[in-house]
PDB file of N, CA and C in Angstrom:
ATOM      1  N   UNK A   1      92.892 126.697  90.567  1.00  0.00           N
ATOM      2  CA  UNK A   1      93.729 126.376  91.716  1.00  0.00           C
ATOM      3  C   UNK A   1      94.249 127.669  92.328  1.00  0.00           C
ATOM      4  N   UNK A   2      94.092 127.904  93.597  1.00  0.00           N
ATOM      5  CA  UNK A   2      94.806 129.066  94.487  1.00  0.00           C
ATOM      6  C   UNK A   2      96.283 128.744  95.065  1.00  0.00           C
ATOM      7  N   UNK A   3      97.037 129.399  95.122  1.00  0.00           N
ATOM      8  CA  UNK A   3      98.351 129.333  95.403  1.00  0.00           C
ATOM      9  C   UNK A   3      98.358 129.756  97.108  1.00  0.00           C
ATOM     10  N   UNK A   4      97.315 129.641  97.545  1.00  0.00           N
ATOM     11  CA  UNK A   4      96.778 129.560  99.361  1.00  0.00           C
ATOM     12  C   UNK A   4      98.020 128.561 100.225  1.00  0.00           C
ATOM     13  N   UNK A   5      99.331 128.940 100.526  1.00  0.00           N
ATOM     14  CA  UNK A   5      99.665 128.235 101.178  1.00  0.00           C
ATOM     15  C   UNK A   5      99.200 127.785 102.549  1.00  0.00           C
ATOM     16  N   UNK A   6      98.379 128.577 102.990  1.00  0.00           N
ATOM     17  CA  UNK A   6      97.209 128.250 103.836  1.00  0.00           C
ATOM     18  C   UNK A   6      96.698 126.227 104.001  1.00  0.00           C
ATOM     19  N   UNK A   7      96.300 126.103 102.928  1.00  0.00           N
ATOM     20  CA  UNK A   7      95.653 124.574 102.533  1.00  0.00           C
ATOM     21  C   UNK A   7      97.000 123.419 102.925  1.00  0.00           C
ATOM     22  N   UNK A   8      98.275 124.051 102.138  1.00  0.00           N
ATOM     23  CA  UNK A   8      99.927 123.327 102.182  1.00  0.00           C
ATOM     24  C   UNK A   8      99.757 123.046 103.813  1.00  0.00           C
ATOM     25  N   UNK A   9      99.650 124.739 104.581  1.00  0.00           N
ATOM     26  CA  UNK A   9     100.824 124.351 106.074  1.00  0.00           C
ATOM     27  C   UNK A   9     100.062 123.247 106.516  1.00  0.00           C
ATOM     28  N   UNK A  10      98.347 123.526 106.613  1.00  0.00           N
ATOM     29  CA  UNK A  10      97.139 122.622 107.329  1.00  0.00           C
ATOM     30  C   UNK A  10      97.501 121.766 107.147  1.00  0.00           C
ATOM     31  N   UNK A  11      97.555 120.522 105.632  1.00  0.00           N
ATOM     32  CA  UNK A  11      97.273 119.644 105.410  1.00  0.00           C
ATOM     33  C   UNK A  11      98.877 118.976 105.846  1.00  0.00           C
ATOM     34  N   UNK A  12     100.101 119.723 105.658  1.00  0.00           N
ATOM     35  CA  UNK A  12     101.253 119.459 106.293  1.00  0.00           C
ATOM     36  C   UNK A  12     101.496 119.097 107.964  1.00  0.00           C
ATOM     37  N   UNK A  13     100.646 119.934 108.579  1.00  0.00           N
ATOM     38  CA  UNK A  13     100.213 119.642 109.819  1.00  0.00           C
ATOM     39  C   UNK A  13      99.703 118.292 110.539  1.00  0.00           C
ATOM     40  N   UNK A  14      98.537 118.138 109.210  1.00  0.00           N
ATOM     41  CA  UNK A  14      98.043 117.349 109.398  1.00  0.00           C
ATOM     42  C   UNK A  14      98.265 115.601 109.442  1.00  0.00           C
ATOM     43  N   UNK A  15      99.226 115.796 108.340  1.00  0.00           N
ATOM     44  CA  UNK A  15     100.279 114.630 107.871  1.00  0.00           C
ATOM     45  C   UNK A  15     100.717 114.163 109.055  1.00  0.00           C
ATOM     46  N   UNK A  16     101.608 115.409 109.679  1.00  0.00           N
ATOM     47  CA  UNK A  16     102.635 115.158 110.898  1.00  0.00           C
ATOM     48  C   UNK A  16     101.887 114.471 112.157  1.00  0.00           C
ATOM     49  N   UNK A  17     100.722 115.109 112.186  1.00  0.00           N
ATOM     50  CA  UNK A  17      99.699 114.062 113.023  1.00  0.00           C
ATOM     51  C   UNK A  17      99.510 112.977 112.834  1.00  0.00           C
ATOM     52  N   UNK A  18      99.427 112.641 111.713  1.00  0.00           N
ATOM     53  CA  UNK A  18      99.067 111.101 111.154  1.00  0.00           C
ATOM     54  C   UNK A  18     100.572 110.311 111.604  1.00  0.00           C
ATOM     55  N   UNK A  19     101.422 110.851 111.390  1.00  0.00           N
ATOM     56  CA  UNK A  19     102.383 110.025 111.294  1.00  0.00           C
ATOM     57  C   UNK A  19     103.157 109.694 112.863  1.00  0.00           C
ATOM     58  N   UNK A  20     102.795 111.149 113.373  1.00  0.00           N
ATOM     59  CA  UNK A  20     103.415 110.972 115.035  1.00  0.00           C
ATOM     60  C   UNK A  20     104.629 111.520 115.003  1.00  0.00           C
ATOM     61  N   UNK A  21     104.758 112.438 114.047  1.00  0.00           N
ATOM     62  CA  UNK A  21     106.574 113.098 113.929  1.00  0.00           C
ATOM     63  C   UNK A  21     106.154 114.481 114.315  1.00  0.00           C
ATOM     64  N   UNK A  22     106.827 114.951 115.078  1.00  0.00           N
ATOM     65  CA  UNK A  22     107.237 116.217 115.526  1.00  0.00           C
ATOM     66  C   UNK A  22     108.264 116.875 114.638  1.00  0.00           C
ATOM     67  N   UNK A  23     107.601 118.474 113.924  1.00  0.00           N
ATOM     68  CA  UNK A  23     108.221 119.051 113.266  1.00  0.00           C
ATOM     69  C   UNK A  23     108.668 118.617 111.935  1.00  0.00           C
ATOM     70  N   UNK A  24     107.859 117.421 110.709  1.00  0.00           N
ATOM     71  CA  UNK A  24     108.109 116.899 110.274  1.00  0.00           C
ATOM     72  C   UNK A  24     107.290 118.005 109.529  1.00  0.00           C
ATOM     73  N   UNK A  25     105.907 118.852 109.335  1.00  0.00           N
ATOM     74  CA  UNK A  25     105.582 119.796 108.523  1.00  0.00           C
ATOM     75  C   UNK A  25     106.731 120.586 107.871  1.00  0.00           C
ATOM     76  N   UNK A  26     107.200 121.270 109.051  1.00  0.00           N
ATOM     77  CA  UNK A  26     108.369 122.243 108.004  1.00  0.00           C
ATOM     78  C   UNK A  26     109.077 121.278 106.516  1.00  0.00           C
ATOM     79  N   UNK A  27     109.484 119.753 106.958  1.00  0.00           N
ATOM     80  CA  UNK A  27     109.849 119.624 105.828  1.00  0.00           C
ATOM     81  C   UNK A  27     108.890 118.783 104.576  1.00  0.00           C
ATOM     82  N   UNK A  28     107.571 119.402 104.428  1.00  0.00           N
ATOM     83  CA  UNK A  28     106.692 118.926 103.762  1.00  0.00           C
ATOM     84  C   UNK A  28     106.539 119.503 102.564  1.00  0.00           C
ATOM     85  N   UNK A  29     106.405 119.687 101.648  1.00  0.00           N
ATOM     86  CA  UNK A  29     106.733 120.381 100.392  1.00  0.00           C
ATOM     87  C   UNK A  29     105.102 120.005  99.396  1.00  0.00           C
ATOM     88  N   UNK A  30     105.118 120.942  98.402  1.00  0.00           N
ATOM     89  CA  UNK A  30     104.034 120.219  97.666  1.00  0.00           C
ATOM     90  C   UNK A  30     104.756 119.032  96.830  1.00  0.00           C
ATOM     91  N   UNK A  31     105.886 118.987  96.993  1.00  0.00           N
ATOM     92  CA  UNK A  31     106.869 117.476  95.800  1.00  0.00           C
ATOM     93  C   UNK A  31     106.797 116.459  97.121  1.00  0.00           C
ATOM     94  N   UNK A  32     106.637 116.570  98.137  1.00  0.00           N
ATOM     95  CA  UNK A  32     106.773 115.381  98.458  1.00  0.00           C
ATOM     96  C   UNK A  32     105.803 114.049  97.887  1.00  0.00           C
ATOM     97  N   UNK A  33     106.578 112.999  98.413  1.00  0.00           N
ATOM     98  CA  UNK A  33     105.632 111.998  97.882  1.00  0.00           C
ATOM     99  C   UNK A  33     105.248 110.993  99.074  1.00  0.00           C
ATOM    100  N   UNK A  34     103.941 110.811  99.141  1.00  0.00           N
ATOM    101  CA  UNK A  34     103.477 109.964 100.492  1.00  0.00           C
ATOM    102  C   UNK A  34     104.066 108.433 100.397  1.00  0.00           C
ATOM    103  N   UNK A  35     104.146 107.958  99.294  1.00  0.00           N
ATOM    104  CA  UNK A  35     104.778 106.473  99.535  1.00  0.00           C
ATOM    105  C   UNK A  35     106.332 106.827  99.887  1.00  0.00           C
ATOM    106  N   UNK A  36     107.163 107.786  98.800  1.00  0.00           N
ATOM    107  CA  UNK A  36     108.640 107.434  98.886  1.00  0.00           C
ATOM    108  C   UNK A  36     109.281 108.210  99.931  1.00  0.00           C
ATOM    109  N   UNK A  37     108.723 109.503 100.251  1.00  0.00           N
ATOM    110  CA  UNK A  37     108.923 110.242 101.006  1.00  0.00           C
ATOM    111  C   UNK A  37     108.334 110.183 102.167  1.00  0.00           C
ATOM    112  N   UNK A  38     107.509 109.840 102.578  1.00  0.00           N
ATOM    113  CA  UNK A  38     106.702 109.820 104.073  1.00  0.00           C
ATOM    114  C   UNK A  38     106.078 108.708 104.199  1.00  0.00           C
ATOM    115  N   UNK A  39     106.408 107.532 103.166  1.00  0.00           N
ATOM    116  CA  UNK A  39     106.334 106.137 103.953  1.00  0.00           C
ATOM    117  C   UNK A  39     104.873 105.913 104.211  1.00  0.00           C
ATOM    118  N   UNK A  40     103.917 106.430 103.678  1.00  0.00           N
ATOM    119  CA  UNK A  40     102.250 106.435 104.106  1.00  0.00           C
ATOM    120  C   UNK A  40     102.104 104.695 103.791  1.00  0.00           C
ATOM    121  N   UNK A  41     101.380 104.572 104.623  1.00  0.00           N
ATOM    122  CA  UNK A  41     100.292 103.418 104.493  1.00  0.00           C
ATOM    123  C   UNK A  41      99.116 103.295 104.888  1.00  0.00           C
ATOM    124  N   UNK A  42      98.608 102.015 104.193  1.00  0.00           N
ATOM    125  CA  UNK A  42      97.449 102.601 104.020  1.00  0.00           C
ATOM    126  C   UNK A  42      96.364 102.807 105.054  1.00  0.00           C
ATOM    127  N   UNK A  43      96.722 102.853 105.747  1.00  0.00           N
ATOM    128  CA  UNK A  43      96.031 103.438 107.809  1.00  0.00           C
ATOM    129  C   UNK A  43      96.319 104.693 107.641  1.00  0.00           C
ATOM    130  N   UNK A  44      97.341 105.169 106.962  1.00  0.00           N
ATOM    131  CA  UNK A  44      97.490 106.123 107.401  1.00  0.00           C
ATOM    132  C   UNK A  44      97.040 107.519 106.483  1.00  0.00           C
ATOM    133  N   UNK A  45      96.263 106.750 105.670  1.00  0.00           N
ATOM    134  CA  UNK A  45      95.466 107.479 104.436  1.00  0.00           C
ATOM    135  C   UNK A  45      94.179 107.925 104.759  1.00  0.00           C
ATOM    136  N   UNK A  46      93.838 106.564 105.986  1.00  0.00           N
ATOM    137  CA  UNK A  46      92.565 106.463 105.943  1.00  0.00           C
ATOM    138  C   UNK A  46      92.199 107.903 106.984  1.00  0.00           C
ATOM    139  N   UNK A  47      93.594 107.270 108.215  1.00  0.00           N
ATOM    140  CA  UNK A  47      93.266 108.365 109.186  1.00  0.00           C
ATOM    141  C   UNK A  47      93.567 109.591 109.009  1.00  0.00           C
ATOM    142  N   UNK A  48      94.117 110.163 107.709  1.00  0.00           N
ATOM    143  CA  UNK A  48      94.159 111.508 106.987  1.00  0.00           C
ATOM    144  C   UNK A  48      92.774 111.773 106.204  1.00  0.00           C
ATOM    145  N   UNK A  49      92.540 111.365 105.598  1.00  0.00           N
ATOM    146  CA  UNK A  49      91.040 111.210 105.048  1.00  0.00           C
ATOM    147  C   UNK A  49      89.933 111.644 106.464  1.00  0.00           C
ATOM    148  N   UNK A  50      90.194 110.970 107.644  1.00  0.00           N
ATOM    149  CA  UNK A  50      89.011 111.653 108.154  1.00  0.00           C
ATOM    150  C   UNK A  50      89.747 112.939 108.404  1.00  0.00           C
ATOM    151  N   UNK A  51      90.795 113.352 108.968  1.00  0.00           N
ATOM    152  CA  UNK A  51      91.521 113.951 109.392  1.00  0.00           C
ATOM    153  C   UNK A  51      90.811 115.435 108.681  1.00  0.00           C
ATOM    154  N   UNK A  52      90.885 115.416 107.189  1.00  0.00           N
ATOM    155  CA  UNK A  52      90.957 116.337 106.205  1.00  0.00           C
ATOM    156  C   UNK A  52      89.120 116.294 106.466  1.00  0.00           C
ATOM    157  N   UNK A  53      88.155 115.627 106.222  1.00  0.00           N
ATOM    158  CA  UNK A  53      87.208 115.691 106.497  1.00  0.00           C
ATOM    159  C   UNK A  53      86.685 116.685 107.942  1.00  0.00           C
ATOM    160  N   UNK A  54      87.296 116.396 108.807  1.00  0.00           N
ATOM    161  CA  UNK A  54      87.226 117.066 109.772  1.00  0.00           C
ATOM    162  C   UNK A  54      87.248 118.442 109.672  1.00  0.00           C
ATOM    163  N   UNK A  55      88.744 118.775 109.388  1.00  0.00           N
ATOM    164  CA  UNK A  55      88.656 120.117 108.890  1.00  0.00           C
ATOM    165  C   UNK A  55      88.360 121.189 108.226  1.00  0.00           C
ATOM    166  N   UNK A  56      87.567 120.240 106.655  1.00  0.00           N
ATOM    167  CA  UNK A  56      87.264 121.079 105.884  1.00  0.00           C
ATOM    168  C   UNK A  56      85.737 120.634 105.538  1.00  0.00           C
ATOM    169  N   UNK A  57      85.202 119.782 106.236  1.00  0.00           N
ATOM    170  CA  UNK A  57      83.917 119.023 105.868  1.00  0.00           C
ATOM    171  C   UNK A  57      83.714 118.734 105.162  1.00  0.00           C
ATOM    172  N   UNK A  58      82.554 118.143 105.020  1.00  0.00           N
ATOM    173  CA  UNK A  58      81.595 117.281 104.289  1.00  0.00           C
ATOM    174  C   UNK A  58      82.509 117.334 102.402  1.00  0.00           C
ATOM    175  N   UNK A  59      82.646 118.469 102.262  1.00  0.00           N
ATOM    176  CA  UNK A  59      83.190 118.475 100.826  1.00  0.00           C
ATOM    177  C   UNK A  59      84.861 117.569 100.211  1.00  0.00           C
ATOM    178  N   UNK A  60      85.204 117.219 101.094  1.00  0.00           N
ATOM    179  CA  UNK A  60      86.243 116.219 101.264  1.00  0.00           C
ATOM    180  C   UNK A  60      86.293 115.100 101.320  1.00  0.00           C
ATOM    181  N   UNK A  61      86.236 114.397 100.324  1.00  0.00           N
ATOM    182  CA  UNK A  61      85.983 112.954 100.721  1.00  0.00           C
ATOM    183  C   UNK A  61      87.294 112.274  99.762  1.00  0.00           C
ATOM    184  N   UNK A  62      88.094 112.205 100.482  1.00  0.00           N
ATOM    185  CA  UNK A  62      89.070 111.680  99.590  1.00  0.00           C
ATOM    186  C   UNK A  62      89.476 110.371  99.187  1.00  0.00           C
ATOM    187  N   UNK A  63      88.837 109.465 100.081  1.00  0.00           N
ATOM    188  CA  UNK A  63      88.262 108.321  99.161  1.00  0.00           C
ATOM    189  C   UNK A  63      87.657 107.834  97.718  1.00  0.00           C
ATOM    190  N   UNK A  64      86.878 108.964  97.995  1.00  0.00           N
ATOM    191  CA  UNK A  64      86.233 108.920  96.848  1.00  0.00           C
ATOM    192  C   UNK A  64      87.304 109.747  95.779  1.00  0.00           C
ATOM    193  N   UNK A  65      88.258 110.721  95.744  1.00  0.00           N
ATOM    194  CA  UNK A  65      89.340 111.181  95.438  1.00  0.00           C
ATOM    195  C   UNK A  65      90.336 109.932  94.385  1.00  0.00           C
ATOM    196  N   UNK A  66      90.653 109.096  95.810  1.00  0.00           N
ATOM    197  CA  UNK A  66      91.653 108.099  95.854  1.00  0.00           C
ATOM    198  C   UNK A  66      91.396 107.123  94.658  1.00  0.00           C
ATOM    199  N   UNK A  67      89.802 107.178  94.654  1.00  0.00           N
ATOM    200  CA  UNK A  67      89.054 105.989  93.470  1.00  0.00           C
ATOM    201  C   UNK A  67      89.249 106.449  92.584  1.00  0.00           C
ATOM    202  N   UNK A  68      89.546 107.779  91.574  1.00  0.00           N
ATOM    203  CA  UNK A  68      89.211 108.430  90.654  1.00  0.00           C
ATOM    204  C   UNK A  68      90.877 108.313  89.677  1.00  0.00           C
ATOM    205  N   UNK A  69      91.243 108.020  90.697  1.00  0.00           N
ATOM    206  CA  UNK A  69      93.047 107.855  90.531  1.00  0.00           C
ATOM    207  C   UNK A  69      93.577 106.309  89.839  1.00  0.00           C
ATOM    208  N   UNK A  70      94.200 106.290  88.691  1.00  0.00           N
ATOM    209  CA  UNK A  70      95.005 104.757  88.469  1.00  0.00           C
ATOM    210  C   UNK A  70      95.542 104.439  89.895  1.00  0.00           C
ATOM    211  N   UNK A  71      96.320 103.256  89.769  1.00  0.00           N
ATOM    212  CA  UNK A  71      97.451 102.739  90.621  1.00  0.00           C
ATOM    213  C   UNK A  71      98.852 103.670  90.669  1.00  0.00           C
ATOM    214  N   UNK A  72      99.238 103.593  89.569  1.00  0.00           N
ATOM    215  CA  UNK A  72     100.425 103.973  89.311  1.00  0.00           C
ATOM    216  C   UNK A  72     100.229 106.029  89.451  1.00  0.00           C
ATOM    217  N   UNK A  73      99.331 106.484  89.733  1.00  0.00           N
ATOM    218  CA  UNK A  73      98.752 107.799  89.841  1.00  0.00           C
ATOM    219  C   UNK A  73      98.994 107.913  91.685  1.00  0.00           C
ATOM    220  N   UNK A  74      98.325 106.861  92.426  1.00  0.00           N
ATOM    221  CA  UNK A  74      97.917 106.683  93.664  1.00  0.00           C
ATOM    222  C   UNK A  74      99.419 106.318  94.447  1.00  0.00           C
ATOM    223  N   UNK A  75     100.541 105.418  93.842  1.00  0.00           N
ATOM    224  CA  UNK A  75     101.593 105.129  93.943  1.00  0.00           C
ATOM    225  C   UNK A  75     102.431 106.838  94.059  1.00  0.00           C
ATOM    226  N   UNK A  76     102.470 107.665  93.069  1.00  0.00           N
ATOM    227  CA  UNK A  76     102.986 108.393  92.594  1.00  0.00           C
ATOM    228  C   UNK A  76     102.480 109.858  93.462  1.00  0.00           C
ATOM    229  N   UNK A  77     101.218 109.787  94.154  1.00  0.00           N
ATOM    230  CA  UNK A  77     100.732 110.782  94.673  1.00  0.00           C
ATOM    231  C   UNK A  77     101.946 111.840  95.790  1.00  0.00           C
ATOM    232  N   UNK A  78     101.848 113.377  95.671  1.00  0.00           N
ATOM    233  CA  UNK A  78     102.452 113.798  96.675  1.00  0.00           C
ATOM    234  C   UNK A  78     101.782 115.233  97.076  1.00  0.00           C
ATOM    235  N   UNK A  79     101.994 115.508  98.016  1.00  0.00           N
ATOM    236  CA  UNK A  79     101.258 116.264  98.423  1.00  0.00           C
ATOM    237  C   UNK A  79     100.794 117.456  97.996  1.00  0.00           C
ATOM    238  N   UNK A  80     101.444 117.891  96.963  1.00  0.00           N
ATOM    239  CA  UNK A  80     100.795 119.045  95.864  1.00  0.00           C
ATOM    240  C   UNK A  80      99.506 118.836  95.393  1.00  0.00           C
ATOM    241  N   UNK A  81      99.090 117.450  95.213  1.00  0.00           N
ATOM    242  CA  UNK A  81      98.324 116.805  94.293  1.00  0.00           C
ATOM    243  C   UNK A  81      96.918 116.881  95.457  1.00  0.00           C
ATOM    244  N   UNK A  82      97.361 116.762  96.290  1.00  0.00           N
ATOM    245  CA  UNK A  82      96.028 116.528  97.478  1.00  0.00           C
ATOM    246  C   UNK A  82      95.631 118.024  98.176  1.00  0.00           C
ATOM    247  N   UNK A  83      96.723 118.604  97.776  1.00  0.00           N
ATOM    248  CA  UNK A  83      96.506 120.358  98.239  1.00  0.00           C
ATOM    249  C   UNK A  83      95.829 121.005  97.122  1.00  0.00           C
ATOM    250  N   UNK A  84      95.889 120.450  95.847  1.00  0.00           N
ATOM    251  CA  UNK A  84      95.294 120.804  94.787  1.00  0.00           C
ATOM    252  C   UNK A  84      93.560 120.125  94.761  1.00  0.00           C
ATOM    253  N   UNK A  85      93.450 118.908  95.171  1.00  0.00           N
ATOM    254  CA  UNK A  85      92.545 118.570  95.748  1.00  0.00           C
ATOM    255  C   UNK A  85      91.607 119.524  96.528  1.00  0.00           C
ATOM    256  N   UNK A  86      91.936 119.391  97.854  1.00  0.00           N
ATOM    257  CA  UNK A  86      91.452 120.315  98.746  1.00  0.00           C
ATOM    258  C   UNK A  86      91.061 121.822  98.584  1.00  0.00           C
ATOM    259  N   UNK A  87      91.973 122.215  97.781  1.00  0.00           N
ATOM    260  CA  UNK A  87      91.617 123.579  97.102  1.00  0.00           C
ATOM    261  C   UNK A  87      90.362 123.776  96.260  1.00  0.00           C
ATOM    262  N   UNK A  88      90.293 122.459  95.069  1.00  0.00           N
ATOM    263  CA  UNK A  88      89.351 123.003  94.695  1.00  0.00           C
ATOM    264  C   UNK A  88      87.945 122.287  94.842  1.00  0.00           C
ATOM    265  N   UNK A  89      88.198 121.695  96.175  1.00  0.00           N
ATOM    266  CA  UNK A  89      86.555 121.327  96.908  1.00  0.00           C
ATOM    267  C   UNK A  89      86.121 122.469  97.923  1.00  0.00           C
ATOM    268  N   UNK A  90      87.526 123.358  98.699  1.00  0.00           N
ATOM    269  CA  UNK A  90      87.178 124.112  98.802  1.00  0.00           C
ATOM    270  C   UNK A  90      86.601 125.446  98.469  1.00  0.00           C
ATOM    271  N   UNK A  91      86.994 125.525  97.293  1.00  0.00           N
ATOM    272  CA  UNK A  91      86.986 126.372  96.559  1.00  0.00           C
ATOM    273  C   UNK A  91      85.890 126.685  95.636  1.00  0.00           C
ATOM    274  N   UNK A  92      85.044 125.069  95.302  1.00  0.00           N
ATOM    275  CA  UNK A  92      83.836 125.051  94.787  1.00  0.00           C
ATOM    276  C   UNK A  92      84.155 124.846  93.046  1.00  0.00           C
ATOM    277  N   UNK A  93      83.058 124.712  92.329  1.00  0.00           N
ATOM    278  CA  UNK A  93      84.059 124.517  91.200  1.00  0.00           C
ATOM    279  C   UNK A  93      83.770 125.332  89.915  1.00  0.00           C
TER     280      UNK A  93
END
């Protein structure tokens, strides 16, 4: 895992898109949590999923991510966990 806050601001960015909040990145943290903290549903996973696809291609598929995960894992998810993700698809393995 790289400590690239690079992957954080993007995918923080990216969130804020999904959600339609202005300036809602700055307060995105790797502890946040998409259910308790940013209220995600599940549209709004999906349209992050392409979102992240977009940006980082083909090597992103976080669906397939999402499957690999319990419930109570997927419940519990926050954005450290998906930056850690992204890192190391980018990153190769």
């Amino acid at each position: 895992m790289t400590t690239d806050t690079g992957v954080l601001d993007t995918v923080a960015v990216l969130i804020e898109r999904v959600l339609d909040r202005d300036g809602a990145a700055a307060e995105i943290t790797r502890e946040t949590s998409f259910q308790d903290d940013l209220e995600f549903e599940s549209i709004d996973i999906v349209v992050l999923g392409t979102q992240l696809a977009d940006r980082y291609g083909a090597a992103i598929n976080f669906p397939r991510y999402l499957s690999t995960l319990e419930i109570d894992d997927i419940i519990g998810l926050r954005v450290g966990d998906l930056v850690d993700y992204v890192e190391s698809c980018v990153d190769g393995p």
